[in-house]
PDB file of N, CA and C in Angstrom:
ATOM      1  N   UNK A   1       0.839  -1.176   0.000  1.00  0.00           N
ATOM      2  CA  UNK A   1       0.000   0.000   0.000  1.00  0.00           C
ATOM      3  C   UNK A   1       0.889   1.245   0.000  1.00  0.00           C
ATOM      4  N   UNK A   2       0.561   2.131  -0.739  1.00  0.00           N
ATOM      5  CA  UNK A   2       1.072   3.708  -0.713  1.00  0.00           C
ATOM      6  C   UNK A   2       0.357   4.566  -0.200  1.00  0.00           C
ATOM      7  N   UNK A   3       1.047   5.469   0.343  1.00  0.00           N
ATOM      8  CA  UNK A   3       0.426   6.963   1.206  1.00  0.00           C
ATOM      9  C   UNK A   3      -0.111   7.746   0.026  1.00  0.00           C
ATOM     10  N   UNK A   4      -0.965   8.584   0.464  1.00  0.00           N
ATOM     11  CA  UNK A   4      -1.458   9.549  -0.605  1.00  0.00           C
ATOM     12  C   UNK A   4      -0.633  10.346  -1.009  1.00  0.00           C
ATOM     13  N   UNK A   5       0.397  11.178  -0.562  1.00  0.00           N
ATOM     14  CA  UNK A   5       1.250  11.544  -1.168  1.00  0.00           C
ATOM     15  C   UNK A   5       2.591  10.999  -1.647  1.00  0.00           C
ATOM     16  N   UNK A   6       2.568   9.382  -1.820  1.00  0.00           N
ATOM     17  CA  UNK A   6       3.453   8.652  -2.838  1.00  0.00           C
ATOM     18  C   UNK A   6       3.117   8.511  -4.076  1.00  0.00           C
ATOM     19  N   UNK A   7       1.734   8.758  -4.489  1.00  0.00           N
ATOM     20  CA  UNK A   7       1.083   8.610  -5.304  1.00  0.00           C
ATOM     21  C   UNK A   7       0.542   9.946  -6.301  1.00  0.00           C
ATOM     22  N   UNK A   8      -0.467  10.747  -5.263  1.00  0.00           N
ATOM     23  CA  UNK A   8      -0.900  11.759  -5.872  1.00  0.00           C
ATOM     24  C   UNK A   8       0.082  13.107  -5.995  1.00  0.00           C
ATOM     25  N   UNK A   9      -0.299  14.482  -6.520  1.00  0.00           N
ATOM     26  CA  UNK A   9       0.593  15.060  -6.625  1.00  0.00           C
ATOM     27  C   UNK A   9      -0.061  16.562  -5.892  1.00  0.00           C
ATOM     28  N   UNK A  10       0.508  16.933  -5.432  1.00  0.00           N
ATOM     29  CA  UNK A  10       0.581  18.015  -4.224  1.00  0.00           C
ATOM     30  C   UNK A  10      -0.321  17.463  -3.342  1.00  0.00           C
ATOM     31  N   UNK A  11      -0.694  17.378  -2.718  1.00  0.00           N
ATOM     32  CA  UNK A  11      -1.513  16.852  -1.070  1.00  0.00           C
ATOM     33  C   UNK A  11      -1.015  17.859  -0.002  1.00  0.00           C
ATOM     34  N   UNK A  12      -0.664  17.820   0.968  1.00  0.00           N
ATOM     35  CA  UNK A  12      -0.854  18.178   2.305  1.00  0.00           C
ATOM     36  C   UNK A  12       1.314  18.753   2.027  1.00  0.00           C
ATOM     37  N   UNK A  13       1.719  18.150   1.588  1.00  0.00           N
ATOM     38  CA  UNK A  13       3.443  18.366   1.253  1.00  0.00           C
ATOM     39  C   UNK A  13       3.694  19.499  -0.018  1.00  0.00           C
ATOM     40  N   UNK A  14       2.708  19.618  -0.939  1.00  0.00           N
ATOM     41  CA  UNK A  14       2.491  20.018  -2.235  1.00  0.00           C
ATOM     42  C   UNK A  14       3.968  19.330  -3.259  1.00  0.00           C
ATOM     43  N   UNK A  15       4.204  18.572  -2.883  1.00  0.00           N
ATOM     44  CA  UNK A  15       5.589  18.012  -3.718  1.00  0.00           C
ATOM     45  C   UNK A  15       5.332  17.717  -5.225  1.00  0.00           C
ATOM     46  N   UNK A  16       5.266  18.423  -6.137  1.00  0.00           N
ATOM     47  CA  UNK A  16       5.383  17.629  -7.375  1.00  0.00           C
ATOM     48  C   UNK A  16       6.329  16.677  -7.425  1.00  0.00           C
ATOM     49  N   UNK A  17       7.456  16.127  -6.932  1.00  0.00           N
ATOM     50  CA  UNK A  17       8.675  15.199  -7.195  1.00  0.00           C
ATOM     51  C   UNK A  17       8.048  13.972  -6.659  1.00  0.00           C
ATOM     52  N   UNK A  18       7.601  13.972  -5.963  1.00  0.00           N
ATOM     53  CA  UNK A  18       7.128  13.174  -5.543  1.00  0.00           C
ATOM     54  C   UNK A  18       6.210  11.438  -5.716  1.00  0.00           C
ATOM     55  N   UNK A  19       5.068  12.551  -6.601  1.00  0.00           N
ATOM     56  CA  UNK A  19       4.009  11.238  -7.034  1.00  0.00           C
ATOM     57  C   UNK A  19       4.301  10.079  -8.034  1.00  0.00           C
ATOM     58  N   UNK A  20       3.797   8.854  -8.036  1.00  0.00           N
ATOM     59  CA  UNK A  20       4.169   8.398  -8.992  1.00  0.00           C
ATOM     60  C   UNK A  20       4.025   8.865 -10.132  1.00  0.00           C
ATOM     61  N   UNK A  21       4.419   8.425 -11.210  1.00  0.00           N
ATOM     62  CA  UNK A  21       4.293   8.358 -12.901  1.00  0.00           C
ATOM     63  C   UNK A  21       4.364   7.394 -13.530  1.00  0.00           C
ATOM     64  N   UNK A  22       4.381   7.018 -14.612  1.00  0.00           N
ATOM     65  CA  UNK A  22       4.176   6.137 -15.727  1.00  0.00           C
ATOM     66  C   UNK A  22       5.388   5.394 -15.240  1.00  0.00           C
ATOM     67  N   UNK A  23       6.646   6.273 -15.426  1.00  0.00           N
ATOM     68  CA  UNK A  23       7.740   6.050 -15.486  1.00  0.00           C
ATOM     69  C   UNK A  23       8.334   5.309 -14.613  1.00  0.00           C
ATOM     70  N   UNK A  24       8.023   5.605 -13.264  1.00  0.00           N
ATOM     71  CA  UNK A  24       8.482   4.377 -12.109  1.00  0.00           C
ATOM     72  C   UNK A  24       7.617   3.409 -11.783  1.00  0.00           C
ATOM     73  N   UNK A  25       7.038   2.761 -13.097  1.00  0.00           N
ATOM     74  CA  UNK A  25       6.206   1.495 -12.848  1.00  0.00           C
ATOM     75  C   UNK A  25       6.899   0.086 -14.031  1.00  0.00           C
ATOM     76  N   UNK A  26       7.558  -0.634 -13.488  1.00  0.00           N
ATOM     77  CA  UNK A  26       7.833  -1.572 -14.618  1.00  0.00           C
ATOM     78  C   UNK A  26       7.665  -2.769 -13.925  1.00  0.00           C
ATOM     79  N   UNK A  27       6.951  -3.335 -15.404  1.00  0.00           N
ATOM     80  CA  UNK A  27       6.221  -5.077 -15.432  1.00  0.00           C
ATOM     81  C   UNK A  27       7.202  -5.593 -15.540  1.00  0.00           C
ATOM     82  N   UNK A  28       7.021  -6.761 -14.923  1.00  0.00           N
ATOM     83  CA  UNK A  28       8.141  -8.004 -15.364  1.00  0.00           C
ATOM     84  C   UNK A  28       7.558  -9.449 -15.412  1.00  0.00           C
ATOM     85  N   UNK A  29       7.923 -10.200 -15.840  1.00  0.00           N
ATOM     86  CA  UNK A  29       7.266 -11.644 -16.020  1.00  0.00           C
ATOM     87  C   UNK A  29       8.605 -12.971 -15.881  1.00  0.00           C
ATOM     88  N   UNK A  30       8.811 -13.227 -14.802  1.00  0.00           N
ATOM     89  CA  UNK A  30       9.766 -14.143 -14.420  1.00  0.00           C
ATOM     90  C   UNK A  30      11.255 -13.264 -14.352  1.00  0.00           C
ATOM     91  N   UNK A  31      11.000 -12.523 -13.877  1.00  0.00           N
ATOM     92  CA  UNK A  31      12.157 -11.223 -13.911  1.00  0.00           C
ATOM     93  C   UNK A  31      12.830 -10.697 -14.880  1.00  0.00           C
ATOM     94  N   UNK A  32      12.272 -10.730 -15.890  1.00  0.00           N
ATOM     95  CA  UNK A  32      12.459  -9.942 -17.289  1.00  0.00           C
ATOM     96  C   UNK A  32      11.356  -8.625 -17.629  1.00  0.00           C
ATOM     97  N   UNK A  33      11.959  -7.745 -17.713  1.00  0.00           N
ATOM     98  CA  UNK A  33      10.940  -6.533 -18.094  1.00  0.00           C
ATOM     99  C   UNK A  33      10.090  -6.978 -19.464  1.00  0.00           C
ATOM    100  N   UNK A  34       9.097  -6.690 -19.227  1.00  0.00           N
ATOM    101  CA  UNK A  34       8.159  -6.805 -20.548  1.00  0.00           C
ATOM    102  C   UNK A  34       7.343  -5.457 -20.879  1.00  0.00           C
ATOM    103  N   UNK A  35       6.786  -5.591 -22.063  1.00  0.00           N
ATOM    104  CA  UNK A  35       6.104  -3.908 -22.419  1.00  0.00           C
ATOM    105  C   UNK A  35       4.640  -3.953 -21.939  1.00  0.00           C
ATOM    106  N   UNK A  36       4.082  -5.226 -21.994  1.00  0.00           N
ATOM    107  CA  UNK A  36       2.766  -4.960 -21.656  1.00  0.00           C
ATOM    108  C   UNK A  36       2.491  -5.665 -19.808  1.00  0.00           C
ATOM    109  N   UNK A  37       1.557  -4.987 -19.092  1.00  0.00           N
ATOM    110  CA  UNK A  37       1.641  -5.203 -18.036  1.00  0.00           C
ATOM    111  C   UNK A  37       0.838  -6.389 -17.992  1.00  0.00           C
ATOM    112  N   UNK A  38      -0.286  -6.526 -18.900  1.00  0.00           N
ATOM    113  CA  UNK A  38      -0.881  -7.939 -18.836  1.00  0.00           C
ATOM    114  C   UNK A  38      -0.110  -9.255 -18.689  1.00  0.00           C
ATOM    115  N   UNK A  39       1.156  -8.884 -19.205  1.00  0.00           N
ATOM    116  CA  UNK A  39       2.000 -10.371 -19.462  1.00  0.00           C
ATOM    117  C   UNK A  39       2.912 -10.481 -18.124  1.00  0.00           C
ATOM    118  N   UNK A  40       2.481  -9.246 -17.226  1.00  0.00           N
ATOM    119  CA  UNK A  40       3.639  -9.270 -15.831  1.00  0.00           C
ATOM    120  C   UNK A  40       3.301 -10.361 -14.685  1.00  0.00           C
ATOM    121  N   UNK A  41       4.035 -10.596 -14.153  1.00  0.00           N
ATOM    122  CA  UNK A  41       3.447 -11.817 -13.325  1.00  0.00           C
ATOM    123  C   UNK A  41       4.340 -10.938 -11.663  1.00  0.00           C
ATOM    124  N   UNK A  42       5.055  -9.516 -11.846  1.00  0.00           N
ATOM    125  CA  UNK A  42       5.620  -8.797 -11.063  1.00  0.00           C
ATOM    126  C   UNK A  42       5.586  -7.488 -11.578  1.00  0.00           C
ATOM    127  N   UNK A  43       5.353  -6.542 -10.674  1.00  0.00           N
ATOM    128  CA  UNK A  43       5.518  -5.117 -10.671  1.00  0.00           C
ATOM    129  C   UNK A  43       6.368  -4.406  -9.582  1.00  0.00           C
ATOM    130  N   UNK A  44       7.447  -3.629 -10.582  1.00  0.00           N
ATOM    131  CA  UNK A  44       8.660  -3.102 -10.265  1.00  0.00           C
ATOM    132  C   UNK A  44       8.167  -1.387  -9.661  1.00  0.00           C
ATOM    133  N   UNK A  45       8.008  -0.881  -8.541  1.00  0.00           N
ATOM    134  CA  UNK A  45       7.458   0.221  -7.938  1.00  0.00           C
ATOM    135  C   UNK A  45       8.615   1.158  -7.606  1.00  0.00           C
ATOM    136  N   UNK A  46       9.053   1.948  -8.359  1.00  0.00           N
ATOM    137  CA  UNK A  46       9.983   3.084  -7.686  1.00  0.00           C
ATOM    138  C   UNK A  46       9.495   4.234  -6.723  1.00  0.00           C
ATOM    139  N   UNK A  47       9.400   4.027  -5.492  1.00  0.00           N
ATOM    140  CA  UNK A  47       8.557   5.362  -4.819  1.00  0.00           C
ATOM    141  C   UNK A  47      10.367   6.499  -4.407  1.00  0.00           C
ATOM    142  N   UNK A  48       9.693   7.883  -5.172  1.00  0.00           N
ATOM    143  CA  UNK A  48      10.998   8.664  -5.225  1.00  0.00           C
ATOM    144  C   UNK A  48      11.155   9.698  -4.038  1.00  0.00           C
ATOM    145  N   UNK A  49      10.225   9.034  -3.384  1.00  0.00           N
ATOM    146  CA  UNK A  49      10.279   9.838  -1.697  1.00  0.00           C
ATOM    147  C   UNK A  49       8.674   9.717  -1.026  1.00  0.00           C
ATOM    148  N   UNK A  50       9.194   9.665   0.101  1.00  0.00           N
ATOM    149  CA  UNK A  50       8.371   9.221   0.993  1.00  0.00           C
ATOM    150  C   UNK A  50       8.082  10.685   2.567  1.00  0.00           C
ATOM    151  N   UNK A  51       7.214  10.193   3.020  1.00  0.00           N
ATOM    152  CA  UNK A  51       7.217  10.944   4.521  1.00  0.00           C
ATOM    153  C   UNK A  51       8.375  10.260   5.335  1.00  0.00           C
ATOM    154  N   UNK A  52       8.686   8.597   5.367  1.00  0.00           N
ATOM    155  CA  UNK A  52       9.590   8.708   6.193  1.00  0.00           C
ATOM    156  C   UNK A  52      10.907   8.433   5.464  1.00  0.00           C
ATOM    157  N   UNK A  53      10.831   9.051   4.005  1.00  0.00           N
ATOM    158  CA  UNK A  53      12.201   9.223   3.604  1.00  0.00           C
ATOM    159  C   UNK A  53      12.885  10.108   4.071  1.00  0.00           C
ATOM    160  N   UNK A  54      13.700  10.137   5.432  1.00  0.00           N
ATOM    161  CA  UNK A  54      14.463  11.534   5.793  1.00  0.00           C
ATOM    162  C   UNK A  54      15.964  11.744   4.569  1.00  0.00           C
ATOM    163  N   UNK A  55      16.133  11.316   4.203  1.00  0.00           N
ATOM    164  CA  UNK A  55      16.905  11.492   3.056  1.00  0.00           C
ATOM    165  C   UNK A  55      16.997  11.246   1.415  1.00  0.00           C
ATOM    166  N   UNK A  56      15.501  11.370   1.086  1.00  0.00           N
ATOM    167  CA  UNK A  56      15.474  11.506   0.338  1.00  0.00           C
ATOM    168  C   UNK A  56      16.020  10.611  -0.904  1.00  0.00           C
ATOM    169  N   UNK A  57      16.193   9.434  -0.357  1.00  0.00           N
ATOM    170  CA  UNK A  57      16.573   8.611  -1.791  1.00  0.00           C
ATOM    171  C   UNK A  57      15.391   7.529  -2.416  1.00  0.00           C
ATOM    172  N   UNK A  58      14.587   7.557  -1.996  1.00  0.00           N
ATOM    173  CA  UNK A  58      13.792   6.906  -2.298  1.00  0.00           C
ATOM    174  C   UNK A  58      13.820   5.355  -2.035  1.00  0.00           C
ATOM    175  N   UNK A  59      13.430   4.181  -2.688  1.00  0.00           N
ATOM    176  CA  UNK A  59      12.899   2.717  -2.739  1.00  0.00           C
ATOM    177  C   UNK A  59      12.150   1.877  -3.616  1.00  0.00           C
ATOM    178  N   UNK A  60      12.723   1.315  -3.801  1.00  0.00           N
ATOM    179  CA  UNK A  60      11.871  -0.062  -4.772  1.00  0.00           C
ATOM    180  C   UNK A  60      11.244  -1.151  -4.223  1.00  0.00           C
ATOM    181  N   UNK A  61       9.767  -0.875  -4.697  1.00  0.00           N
ATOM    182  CA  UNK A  61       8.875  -1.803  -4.304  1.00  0.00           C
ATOM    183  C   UNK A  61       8.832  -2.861  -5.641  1.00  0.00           C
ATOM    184  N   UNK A  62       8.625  -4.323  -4.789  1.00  0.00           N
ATOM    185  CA  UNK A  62       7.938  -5.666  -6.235  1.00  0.00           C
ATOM    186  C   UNK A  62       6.756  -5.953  -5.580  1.00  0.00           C
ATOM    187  N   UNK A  63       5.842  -6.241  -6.466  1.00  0.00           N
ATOM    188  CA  UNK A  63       4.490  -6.695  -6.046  1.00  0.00           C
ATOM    189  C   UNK A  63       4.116  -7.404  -7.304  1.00  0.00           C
ATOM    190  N   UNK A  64       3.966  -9.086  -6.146  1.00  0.00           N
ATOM    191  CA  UNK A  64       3.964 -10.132  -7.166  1.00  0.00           C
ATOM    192  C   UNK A  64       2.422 -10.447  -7.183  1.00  0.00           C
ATOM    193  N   UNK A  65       2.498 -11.155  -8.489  1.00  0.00           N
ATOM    194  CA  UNK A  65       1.137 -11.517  -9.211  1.00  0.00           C
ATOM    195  C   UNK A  65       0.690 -13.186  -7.922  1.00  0.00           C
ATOM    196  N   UNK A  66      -0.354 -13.465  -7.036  1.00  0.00           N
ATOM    197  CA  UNK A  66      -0.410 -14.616  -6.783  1.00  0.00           C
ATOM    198  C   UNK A  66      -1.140 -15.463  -7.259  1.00  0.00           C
ATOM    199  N   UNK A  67      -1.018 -16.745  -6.887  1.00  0.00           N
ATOM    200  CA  UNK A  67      -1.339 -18.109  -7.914  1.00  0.00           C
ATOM    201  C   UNK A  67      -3.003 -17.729  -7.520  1.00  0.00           C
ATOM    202  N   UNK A  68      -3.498 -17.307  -6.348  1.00  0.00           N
ATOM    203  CA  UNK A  68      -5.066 -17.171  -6.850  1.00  0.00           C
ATOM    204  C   UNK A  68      -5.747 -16.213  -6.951  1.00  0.00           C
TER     205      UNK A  68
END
């Protein structure tokens, strides 16, 4: 799960840098990037700052597809 301001863009922080985009979302399917997300069986989550990022480097989330 993500905070509202990992996601949306200005909230309560007004951070544009912040929210996701297109761009820090990549599919993968047996740990190979693929183009379409239908074929992902994993999703690659870059969150580029957080509330309890005190420094600002951000984190990579995977969130796997399960068998049911």
């Amino acid at each position: 799960m993500l905070r509202q301001s990992e996601y949306l863009p200005g909230g309560k922080s007004g951070s544009a840098r912040k929210p996701l985009r297109g761009a820090d979302l990549t599919p993968r399917r047996e740990g190979r990037v693929v183009k379409r997300f239908e074929e992902a069986d994993e999703l690659v989550i870059r969150i580029r700052g957080s509330k309890t990022d005190q420094y600002n480097v951000g984190s990579i989330r995977n969130h796997y597809a399960s068998e049911s």
